[in-house]
PDB file of N, CA and C in Angstrom:
ATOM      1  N   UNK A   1     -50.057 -26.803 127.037  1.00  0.00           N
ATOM      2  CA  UNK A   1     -50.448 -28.192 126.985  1.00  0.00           C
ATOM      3  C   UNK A   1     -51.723 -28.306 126.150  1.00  0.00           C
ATOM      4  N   UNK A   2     -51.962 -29.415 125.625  1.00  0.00           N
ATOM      5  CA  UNK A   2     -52.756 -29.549 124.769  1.00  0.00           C
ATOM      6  C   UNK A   2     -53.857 -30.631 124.928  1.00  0.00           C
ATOM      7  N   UNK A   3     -54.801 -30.505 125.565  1.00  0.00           N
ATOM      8  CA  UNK A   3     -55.531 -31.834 125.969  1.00  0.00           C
ATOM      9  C   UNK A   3     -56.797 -32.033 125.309  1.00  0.00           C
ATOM     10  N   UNK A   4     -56.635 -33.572 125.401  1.00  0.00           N
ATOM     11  CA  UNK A   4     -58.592 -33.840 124.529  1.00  0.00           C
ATOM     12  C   UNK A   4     -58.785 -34.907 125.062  1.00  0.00           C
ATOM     13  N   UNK A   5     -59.339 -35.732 124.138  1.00  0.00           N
ATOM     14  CA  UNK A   5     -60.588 -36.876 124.721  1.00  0.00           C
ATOM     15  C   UNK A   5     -60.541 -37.959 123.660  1.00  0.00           C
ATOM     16  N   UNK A   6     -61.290 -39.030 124.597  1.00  0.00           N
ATOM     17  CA  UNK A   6     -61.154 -40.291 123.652  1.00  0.00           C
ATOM     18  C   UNK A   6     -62.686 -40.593 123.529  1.00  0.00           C
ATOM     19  N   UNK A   7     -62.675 -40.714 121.902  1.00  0.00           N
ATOM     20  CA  UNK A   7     -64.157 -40.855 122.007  1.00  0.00           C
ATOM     21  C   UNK A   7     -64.802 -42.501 122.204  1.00  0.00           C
ATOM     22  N   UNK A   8     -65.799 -42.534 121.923  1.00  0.00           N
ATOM     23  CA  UNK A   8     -66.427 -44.011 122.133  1.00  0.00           C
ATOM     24  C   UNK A   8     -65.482 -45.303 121.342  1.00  0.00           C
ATOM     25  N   UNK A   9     -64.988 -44.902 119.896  1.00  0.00           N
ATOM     26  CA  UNK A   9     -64.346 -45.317 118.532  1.00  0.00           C
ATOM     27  C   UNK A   9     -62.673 -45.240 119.447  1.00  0.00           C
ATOM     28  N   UNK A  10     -62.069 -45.373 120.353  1.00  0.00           N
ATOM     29  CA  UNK A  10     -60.552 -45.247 121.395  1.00  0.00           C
ATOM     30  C   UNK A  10     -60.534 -44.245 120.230  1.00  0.00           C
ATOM     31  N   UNK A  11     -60.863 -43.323 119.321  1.00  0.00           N
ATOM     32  CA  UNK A  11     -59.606 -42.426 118.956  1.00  0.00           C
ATOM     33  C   UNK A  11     -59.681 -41.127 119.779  1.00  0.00           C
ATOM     34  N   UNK A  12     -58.418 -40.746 119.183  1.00  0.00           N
ATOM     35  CA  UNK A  12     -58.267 -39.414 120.183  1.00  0.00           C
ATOM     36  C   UNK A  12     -58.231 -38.253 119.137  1.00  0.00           C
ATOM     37  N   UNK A  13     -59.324 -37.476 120.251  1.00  0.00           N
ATOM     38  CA  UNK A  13     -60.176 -35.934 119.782  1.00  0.00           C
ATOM     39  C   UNK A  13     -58.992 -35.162 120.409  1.00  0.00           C
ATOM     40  N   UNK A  14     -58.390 -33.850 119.191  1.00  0.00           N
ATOM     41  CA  UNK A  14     -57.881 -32.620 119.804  1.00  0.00           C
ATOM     42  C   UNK A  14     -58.820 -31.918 119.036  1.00  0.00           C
ATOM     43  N   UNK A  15     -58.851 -30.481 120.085  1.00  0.00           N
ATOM     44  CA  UNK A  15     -60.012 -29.282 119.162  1.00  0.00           C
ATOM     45  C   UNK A  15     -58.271 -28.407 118.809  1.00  0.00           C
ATOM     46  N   UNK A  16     -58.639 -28.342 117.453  1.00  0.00           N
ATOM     47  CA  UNK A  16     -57.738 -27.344 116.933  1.00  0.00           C
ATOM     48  C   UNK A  16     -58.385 -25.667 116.677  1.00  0.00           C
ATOM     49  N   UNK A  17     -57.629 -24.610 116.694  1.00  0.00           N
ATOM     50  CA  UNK A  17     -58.004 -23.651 116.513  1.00  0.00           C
ATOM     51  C   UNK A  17     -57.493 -23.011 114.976  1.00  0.00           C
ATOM     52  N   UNK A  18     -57.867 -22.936 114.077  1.00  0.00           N
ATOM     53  CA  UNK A  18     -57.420 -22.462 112.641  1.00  0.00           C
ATOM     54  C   UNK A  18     -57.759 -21.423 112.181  1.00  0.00           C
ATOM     55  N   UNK A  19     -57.233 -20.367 111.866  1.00  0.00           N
ATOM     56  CA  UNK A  19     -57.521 -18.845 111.290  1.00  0.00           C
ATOM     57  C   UNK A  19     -58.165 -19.436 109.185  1.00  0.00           C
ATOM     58  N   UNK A  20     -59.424 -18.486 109.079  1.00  0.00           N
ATOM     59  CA  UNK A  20     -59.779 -18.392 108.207  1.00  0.00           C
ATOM     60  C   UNK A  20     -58.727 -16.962 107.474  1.00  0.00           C
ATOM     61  N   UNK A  21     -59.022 -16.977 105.810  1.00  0.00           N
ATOM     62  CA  UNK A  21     -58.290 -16.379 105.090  1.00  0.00           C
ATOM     63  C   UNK A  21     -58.038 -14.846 105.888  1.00  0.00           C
ATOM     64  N   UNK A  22     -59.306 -14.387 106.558  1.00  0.00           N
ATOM     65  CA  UNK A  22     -59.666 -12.959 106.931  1.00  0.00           C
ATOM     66  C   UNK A  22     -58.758 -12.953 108.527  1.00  0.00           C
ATOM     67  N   UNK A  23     -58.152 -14.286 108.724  1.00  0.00           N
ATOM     68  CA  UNK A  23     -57.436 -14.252 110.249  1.00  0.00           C
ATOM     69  C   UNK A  23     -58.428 -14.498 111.537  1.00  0.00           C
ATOM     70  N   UNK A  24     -59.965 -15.114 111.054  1.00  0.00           N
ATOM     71  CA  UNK A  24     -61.024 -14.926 112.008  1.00  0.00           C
ATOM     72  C   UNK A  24     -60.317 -16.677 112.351  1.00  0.00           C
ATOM     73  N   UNK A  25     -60.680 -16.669 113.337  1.00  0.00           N
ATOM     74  CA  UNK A  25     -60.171 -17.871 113.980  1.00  0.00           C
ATOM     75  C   UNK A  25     -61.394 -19.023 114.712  1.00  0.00           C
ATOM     76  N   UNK A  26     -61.322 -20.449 114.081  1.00  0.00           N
ATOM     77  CA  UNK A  26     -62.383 -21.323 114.620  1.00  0.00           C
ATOM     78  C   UNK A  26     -62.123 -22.913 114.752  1.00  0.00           C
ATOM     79  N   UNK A  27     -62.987 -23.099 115.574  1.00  0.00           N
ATOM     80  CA  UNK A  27     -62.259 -24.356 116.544  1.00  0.00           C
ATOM     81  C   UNK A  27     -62.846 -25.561 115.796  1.00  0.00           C
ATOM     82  N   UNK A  28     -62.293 -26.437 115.787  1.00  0.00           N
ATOM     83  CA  UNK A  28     -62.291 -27.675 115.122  1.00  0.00           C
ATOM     84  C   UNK A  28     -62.140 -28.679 115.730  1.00  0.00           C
ATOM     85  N   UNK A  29     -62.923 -29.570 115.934  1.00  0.00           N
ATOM     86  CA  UNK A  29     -61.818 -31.140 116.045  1.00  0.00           C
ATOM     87  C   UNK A  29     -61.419 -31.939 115.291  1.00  0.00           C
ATOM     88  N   UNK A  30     -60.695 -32.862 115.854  1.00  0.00           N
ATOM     89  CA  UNK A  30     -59.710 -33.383 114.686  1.00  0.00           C
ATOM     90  C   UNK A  30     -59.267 -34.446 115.559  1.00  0.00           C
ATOM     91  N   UNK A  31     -59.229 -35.991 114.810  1.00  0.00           N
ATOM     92  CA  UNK A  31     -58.690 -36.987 115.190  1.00  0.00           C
ATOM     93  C   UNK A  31     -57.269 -37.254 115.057  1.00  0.00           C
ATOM     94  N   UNK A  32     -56.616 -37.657 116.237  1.00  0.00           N
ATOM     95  CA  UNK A  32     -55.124 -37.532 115.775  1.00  0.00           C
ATOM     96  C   UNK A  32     -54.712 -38.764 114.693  1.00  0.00           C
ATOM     97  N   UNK A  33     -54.261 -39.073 114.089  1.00  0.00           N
ATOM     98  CA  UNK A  33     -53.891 -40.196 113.076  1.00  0.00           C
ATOM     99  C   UNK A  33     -52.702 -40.442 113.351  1.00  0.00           C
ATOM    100  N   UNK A  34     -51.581 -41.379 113.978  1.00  0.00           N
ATOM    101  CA  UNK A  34     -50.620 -41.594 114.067  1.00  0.00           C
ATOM    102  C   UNK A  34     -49.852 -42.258 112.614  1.00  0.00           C
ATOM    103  N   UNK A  35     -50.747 -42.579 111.931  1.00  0.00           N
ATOM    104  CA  UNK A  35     -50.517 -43.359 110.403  1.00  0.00           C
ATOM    105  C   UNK A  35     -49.891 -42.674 109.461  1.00  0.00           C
ATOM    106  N   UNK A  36     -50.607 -40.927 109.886  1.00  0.00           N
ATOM    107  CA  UNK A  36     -50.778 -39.937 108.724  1.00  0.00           C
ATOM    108  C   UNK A  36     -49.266 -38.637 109.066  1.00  0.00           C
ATOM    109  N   UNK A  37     -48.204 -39.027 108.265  1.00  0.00           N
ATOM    110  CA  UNK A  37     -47.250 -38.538 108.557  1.00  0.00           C
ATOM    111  C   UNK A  37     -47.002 -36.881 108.174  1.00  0.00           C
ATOM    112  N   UNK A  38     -48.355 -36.580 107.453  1.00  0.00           N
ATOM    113  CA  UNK A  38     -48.808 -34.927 107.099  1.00  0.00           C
ATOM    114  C   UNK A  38     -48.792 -34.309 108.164  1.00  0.00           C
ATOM    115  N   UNK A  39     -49.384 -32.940 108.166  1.00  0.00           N
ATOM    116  CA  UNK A  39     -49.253 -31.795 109.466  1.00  0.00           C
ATOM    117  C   UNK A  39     -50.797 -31.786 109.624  1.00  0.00           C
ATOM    118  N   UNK A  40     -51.979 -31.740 108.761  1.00  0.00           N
ATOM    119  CA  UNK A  40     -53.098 -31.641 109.168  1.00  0.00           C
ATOM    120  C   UNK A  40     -54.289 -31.931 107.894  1.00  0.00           C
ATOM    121  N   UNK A  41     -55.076 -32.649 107.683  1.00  0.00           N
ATOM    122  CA  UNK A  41     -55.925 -32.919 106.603  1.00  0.00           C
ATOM    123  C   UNK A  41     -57.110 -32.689 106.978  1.00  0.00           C
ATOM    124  N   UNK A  42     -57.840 -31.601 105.724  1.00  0.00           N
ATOM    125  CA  UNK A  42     -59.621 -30.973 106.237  1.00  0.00           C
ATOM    126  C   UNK A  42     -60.241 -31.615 105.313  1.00  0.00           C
ATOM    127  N   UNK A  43     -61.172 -31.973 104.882  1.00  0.00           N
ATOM    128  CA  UNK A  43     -62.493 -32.072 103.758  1.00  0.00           C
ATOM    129  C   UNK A  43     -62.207 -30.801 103.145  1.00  0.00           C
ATOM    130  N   UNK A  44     -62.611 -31.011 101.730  1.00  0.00           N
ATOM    131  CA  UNK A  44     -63.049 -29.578 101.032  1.00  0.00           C
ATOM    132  C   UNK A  44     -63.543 -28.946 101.265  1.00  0.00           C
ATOM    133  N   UNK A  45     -64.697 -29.228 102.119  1.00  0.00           N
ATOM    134  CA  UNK A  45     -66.160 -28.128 102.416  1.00  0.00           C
ATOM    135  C   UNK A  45     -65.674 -27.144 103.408  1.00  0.00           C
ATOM    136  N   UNK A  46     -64.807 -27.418 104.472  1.00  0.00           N
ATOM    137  CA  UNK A  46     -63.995 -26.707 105.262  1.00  0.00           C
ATOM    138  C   UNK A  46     -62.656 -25.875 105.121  1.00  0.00           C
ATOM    139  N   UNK A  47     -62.140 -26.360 103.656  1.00  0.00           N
ATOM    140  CA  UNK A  47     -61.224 -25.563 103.404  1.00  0.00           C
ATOM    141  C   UNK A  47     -61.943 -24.288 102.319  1.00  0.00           C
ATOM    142  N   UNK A  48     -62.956 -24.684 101.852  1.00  0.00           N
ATOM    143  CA  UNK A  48     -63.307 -23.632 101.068  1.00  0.00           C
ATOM    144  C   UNK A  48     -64.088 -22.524 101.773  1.00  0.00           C
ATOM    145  N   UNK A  49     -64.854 -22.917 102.960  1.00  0.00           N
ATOM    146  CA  UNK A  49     -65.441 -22.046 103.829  1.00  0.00           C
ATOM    147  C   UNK A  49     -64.486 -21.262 104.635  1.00  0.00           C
ATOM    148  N   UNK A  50     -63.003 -21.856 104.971  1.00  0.00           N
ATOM    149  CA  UNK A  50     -62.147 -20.984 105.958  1.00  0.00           C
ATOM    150  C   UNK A  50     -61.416 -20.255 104.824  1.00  0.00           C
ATOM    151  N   UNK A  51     -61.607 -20.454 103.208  1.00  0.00           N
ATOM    152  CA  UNK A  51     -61.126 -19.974 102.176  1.00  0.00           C
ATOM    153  C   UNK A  51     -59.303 -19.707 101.914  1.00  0.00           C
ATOM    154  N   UNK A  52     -58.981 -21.038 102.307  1.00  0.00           N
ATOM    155  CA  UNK A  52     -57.717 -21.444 102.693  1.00  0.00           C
ATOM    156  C   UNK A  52     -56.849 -20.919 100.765  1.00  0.00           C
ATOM    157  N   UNK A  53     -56.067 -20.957 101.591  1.00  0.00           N
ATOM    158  CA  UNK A  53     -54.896 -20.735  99.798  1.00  0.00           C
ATOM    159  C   UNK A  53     -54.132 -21.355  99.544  1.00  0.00           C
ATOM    160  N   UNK A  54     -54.954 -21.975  98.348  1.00  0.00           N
ATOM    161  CA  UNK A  54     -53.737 -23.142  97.478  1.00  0.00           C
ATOM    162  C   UNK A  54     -52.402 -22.962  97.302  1.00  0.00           C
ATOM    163  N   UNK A  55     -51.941 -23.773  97.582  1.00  0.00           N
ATOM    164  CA  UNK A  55     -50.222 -23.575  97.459  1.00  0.00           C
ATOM    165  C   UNK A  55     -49.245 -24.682  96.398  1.00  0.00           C
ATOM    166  N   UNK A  56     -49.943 -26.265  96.356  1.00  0.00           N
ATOM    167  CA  UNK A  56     -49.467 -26.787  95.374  1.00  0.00           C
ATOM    168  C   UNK A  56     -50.367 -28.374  95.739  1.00  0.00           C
ATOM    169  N   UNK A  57     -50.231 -29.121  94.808  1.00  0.00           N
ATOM    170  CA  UNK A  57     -50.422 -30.796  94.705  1.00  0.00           C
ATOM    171  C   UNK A  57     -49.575 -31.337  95.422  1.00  0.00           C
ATOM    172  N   UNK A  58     -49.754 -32.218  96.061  1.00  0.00           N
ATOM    173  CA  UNK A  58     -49.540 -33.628  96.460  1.00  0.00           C
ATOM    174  C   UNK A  58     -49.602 -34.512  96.876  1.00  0.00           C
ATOM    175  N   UNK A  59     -48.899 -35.844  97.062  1.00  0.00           N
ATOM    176  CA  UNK A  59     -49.320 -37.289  96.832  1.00  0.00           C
ATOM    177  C   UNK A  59     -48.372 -37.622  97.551  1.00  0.00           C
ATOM    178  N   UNK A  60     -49.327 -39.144  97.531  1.00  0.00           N
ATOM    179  CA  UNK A  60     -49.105 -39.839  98.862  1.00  0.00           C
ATOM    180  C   UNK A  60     -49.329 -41.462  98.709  1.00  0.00           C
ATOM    181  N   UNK A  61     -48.566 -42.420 100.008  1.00  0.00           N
ATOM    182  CA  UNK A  61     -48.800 -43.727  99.518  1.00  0.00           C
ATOM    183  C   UNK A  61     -50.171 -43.867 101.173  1.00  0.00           C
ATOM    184  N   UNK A  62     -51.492 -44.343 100.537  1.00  0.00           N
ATOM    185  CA  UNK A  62     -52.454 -44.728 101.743  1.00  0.00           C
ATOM    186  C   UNK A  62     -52.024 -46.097 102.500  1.00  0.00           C
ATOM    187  N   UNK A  63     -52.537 -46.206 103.593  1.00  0.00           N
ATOM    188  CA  UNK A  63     -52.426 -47.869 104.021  1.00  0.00           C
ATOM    189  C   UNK A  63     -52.601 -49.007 103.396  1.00  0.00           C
ATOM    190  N   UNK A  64     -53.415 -48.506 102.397  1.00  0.00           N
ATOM    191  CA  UNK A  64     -53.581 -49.736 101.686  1.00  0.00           C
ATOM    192  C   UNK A  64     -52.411 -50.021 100.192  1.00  0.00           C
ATOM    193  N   UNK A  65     -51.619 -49.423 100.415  1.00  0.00           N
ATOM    194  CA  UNK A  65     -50.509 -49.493  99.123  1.00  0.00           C
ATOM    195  C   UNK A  65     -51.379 -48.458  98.546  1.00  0.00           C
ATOM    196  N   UNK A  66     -52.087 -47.906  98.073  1.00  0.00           N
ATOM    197  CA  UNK A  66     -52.800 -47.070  96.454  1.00  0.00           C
ATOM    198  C   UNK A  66     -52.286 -45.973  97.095  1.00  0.00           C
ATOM    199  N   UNK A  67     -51.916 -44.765  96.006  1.00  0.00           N
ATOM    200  CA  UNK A  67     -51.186 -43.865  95.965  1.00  0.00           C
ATOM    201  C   UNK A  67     -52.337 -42.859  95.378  1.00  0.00           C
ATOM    202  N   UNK A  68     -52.805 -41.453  96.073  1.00  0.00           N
ATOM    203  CA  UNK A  68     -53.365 -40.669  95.797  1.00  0.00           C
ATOM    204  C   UNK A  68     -52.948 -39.150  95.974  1.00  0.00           C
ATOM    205  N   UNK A  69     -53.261 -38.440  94.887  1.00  0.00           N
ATOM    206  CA  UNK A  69     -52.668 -37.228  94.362  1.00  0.00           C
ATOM    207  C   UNK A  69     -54.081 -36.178  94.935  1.00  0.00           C
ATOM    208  N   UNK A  70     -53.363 -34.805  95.702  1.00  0.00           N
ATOM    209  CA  UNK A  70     -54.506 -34.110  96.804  1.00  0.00           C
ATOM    210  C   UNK A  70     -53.957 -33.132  96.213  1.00  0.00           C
ATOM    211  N   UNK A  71     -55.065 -32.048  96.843  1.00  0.00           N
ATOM    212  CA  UNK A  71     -54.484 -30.432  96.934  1.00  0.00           C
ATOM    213  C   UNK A  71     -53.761 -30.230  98.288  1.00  0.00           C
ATOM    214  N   UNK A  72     -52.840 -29.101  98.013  1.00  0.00           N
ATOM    215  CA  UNK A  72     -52.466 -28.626  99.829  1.00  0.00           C
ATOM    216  C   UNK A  72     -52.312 -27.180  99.906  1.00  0.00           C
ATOM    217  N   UNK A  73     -53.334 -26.796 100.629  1.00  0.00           N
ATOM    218  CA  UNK A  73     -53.559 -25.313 100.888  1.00  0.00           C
ATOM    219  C   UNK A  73     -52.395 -25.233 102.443  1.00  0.00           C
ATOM    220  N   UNK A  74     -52.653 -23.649 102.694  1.00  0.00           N
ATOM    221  CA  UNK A  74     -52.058 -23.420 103.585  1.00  0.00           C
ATOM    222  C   UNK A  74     -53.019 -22.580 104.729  1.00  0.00           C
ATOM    223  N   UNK A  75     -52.369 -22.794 105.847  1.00  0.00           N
ATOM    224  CA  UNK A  75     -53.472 -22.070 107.121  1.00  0.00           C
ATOM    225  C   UNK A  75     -52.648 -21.742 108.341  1.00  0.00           C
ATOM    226  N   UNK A  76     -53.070 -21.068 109.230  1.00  0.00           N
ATOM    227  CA  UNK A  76     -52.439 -20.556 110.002  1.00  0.00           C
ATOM    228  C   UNK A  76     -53.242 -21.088 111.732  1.00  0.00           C
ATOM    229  N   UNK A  77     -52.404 -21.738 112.626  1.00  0.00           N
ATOM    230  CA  UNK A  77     -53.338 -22.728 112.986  1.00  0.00           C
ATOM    231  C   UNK A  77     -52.830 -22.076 114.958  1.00  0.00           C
ATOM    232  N   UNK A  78     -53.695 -22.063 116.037  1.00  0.00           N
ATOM    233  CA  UNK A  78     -52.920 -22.075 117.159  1.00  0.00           C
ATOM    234  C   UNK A  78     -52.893 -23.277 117.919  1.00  0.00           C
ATOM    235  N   UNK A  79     -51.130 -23.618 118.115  1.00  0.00           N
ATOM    236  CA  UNK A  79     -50.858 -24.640 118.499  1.00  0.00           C
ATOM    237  C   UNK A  79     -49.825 -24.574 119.619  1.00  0.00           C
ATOM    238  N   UNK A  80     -50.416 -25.128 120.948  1.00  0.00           N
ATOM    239  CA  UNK A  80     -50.358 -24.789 122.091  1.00  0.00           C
ATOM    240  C   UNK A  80     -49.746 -23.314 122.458  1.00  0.00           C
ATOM    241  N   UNK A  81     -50.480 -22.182 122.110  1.00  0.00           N
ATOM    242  CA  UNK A  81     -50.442 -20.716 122.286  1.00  0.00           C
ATOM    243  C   UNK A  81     -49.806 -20.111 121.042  1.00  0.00           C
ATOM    244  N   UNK A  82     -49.295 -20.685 120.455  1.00  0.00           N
ATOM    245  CA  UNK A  82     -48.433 -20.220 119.454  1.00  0.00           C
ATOM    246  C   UNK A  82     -48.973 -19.922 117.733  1.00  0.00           C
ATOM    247  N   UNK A  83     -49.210 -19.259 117.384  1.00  0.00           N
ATOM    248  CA  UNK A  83     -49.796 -19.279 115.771  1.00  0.00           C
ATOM    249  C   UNK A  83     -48.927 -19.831 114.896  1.00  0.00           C
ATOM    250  N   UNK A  84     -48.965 -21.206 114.119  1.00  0.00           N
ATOM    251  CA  UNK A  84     -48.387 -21.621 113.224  1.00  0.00           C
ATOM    252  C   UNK A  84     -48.710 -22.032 111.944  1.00  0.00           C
ATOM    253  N   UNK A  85     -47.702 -21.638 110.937  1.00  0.00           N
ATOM    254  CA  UNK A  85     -48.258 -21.781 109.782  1.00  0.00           C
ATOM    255  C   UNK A  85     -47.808 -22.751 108.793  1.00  0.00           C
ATOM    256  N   UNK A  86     -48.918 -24.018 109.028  1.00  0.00           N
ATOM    257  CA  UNK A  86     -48.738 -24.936 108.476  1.00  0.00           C
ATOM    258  C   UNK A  86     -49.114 -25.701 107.146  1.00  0.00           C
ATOM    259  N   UNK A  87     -48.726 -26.681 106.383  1.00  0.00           N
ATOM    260  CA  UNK A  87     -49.427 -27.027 105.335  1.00  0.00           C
ATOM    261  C   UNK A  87     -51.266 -28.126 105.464  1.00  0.00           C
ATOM    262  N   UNK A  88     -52.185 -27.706 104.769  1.00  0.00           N
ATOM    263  CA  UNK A  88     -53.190 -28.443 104.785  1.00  0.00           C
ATOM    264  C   UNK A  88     -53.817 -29.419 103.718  1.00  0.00           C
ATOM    265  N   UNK A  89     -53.531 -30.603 103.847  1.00  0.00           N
ATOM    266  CA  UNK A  89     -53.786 -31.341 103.035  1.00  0.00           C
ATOM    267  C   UNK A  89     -55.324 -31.989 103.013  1.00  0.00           C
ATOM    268  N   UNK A  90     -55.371 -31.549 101.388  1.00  0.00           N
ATOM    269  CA  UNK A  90     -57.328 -32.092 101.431  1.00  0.00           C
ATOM    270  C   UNK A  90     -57.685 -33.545 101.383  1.00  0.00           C
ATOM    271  N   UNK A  91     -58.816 -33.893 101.860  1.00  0.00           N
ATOM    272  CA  UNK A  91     -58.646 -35.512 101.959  1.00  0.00           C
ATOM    273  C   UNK A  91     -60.058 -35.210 102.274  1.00  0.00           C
ATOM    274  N   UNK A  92     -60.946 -36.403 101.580  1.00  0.00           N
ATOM    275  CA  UNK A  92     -62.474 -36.739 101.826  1.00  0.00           C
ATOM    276  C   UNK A  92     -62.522 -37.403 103.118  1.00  0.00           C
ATOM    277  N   UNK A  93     -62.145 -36.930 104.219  1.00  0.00           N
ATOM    278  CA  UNK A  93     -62.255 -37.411 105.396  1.00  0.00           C
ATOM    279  C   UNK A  93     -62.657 -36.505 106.210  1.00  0.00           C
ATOM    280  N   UNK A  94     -62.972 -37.069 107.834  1.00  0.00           N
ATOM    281  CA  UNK A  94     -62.941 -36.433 108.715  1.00  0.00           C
ATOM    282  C   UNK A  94     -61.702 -35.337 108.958  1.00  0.00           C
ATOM    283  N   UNK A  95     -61.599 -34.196 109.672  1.00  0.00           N
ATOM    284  CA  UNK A  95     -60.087 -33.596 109.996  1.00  0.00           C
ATOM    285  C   UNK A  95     -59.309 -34.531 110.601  1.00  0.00           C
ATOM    286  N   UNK A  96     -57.692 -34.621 110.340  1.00  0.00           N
ATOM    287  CA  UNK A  96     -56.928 -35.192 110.712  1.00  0.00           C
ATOM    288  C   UNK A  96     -55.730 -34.902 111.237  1.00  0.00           C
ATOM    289  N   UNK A  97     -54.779 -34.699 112.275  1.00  0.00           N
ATOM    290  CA  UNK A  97     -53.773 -34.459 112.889  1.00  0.00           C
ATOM    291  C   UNK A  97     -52.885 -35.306 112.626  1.00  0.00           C
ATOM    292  N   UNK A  98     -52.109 -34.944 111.910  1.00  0.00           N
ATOM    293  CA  UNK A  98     -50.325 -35.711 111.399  1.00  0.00           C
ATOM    294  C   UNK A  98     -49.683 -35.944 112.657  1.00  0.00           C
ATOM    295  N   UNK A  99     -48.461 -36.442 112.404  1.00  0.00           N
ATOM    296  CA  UNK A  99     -47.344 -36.614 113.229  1.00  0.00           C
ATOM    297  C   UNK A  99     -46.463 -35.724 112.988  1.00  0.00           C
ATOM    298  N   UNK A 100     -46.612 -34.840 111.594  1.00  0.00           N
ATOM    299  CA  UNK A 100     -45.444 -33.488 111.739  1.00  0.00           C
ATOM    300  C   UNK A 100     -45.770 -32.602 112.746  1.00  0.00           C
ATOM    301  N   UNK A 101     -47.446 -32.058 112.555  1.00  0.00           N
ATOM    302  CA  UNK A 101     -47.744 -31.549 113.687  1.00  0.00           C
ATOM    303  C   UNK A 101     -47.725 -31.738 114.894  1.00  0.00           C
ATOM    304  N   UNK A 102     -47.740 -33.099 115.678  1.00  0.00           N
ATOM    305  CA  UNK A 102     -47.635 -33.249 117.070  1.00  0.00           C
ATOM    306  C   UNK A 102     -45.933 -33.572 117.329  1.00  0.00           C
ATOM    307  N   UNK A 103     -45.105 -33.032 116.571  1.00  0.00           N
ATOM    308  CA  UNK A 103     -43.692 -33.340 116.486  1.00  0.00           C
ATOM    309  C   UNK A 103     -42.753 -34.529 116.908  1.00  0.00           C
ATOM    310  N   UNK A 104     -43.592 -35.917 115.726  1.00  0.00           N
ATOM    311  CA  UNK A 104     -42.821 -36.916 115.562  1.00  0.00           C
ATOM    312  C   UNK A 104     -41.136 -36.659 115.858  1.00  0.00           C
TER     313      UNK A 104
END
């Protein structure tokens, strides 16, 4: 089971656990986004420090209609006991939890 918290802002906090390139593993939180139909979106500064590996481009339509073109690395993440290896999409945001990941 997977439990978190609602912060002051009603959104809801999960702490994720994500393996850096070396397999060292560190905890994160991350707002769930029900909007965001991806598996998981970091800031740059966090994908370059867990030294994540590029895997390819892509794009997307935002809420607001405008369409923006990202990187998507890959990471290896534990999700409820299980190590999975999912895609990470970069985004100048806070971390974000998709709906692929919480299995729309």
């Amino acid at each position: 089971m997977i439990a978190g918290v609602v912060n002051g802002d009603f959104e809801a906090i999960i702490t994720l656990s994500i393996c850096d390139s070396e397999g060292e593993v560190y905890n994160q939180e991350a707002i769930i986004d029900t909007g965001f139909n991806g598996w998981l979106s970091l800031p740059p500064d966090l994908i370059a420090r867990l030294n994540l590996k590029w895997k390819r481009r892509g794009r997307a339509i935002l809420g607001d209609g405008s369409e923006c073109v990202f990187n998507v690395y890959e990471a290896v993440v534990v999700w409820d006991g299980d190590y999975v290896t999912i895609p990470i999409d970069e985004a100048d945001s806070g971390p974000l939890v998709g709906m692929s990941l919480l299995g729309d």
